[in-house]
Protein backbone atom coordinates (compact mmCIF):
# COMPACT_ATOMS: atom_id res chain seq x y z
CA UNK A 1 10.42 -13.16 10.46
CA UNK A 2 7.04 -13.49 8.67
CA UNK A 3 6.07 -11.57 5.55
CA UNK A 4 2.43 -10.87 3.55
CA UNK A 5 2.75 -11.40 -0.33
CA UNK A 6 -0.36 -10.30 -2.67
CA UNK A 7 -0.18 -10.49 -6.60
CA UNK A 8 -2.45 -8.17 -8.30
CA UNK A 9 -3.25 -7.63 -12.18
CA UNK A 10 -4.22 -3.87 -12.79
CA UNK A 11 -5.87 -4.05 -16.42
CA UNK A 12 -4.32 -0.85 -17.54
CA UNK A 13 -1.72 -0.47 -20.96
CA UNK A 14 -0.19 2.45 -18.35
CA UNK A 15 2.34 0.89 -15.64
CA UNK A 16 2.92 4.97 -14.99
CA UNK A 17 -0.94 5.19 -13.83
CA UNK A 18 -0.28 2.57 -11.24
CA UNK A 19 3.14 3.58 -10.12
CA UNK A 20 1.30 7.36 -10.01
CA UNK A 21 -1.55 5.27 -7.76
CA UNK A 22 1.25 4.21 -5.19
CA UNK A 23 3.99 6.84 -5.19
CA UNK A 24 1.50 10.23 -4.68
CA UNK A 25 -0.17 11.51 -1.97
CA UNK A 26 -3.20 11.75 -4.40
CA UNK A 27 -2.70 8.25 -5.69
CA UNK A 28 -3.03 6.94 -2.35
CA UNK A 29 -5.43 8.88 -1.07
CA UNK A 30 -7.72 7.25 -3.65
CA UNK A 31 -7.13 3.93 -2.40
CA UNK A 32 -5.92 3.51 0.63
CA UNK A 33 -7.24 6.12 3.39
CA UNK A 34 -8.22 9.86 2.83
CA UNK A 35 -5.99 11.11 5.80
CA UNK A 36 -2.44 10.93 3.70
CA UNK A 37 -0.15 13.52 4.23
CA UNK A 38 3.30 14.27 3.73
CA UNK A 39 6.02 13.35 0.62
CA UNK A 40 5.40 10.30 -1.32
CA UNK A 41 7.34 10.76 -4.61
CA UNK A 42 10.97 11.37 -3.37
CA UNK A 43 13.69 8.89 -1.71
CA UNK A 44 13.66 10.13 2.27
CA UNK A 45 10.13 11.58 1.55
CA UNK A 46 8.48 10.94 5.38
CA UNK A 47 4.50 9.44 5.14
CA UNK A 48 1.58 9.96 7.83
CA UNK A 49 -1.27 7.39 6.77
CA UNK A 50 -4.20 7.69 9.75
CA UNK A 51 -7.09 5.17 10.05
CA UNK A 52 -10.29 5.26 12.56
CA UNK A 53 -8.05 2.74 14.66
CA UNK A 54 -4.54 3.95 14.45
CA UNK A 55 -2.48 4.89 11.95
CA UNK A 56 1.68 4.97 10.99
CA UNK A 57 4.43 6.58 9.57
CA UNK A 58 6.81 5.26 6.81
CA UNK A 59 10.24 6.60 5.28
CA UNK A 60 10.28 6.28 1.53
CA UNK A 61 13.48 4.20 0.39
CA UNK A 62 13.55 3.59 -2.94
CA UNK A 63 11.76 4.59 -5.59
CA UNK A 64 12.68 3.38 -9.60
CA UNK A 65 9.56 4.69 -11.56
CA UNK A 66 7.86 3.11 -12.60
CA UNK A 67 8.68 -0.29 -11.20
CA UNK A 68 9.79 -0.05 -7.90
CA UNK A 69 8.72 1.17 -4.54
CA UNK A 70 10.06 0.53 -0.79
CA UNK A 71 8.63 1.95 2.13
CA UNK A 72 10.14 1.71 5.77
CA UNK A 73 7.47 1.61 8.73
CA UNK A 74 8.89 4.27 11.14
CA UNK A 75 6.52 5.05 13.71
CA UNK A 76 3.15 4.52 15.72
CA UNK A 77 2.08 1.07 14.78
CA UNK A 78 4.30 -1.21 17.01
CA UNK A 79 4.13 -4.39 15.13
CA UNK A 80 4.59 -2.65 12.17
CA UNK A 81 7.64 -0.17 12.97
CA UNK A 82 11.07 -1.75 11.43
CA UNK A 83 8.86 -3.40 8.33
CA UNK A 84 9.02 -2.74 4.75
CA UNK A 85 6.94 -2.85 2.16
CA UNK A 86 7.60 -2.70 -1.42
CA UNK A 87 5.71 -2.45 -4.68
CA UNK A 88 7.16 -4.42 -7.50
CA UNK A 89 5.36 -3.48 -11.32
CA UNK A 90 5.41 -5.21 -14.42
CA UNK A 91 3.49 -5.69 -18.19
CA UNK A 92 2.61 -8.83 -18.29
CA UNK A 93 -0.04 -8.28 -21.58
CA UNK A 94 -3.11 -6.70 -20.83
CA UNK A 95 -1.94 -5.85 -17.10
CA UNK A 96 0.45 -3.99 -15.07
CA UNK A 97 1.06 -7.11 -12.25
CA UNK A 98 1.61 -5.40 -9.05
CA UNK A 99 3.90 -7.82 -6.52
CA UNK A 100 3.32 -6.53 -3.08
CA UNK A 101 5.19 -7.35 -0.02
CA UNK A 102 5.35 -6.11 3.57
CA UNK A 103 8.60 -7.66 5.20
CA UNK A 104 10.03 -8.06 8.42
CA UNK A 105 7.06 -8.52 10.63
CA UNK A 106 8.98 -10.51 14.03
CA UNK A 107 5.81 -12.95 14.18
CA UNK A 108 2.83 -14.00 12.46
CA UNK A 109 0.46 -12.68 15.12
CA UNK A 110 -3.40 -12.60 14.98
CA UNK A 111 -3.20 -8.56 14.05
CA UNK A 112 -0.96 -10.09 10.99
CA UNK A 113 -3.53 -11.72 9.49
CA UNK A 114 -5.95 -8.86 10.24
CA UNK A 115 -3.51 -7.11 8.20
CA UNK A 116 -2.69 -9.49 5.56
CA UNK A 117 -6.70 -9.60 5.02
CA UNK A 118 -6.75 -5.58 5.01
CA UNK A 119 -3.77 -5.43 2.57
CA UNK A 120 -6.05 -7.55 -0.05
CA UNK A 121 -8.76 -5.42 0.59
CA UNK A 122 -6.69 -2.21 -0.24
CA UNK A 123 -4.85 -3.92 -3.47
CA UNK A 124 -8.83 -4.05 -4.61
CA UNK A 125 -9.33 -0.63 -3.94
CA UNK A 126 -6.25 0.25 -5.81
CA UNK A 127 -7.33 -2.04 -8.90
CA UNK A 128 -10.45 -0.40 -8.64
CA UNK A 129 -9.08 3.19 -8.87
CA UNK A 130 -6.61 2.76 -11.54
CA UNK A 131 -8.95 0.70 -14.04
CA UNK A 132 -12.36 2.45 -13.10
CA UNK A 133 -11.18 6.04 -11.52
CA UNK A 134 -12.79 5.30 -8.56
CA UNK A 135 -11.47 3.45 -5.14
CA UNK A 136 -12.58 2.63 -1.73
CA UNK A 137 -9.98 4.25 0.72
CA UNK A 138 -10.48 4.15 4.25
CA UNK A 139 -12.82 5.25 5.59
CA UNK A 140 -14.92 3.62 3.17
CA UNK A 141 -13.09 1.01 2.68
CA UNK A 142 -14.42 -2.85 3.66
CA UNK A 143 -14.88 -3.52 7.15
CA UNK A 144 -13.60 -6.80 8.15
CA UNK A 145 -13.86 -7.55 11.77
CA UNK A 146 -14.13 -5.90 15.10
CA UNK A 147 -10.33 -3.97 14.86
CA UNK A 148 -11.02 -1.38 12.18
């Protein structure tokens, strides 16, 4: 099994702005892609997220506002379905320190790192949005090679 870590500091005094950023259908909408639909701030909630290339579905698992978050990758995406990703959130001073992981991947293939790379991309975005009010969700979000 392979896994993608990313730590982020969010310079906010407001760890509820972040875990708002991450567990809304607005939230992520600002960051992460514009076509977000279904029910991100309950346990069982079921997620669409859509890109230009593809897209997936997720199962929300846990949620502990406002410093935990678990997703489970349920449909579409092949190399994604049966991976998790969870949000971890802590004050550490001036910062809420978002730990990010996405678990359970069978291989570290080439679309892996494509993904990895994307991920990084999209913690930006959210960094952006919660300290400045403004992100860069798909589909304005940085293009980074041929697949998206």
């Amino acid at each position: 099994m392979a896994t993608i870590l990313h730590r982020i500091g969010i310079k906010t005094d407001s760890i509820n702005d972040v875990f708002k950023a991450i567990s809304t259908i607005e939230g992520l909408k600002g960051w992460w892609t514009t076509a977000t639909n279904g029910v991100a701030d309950q346990v069982g909630g079921d997620l669409q997220f859509r890109f230009g290339a593809g897209g997936f579905d997720m199962k929300v698992r846990s949620l502990e506002a406002p410093r935990f978050i678990s997703w489970e990758v349920t449909a579409l995406e092949k190399e994604w379905i049966g991976t998790t990703i969870e949000w971890q959130l802590k004050k550490e001073g001036d910062y809420i320190i978002v730990l990010f992981k996405h678990d359970g991947w069978r291989a570290a293939t080439e679309f892996m790192h494509h993904c990895s790379t994307k991920w990084a991309i999209f913690l930006m975005s959210l960094k952006s949005l919660v300290e400045t009010g403004v992100g860069a969700p798909s589909p304005d979000d940085t293009k980074v090679d041929n697949w998206n």
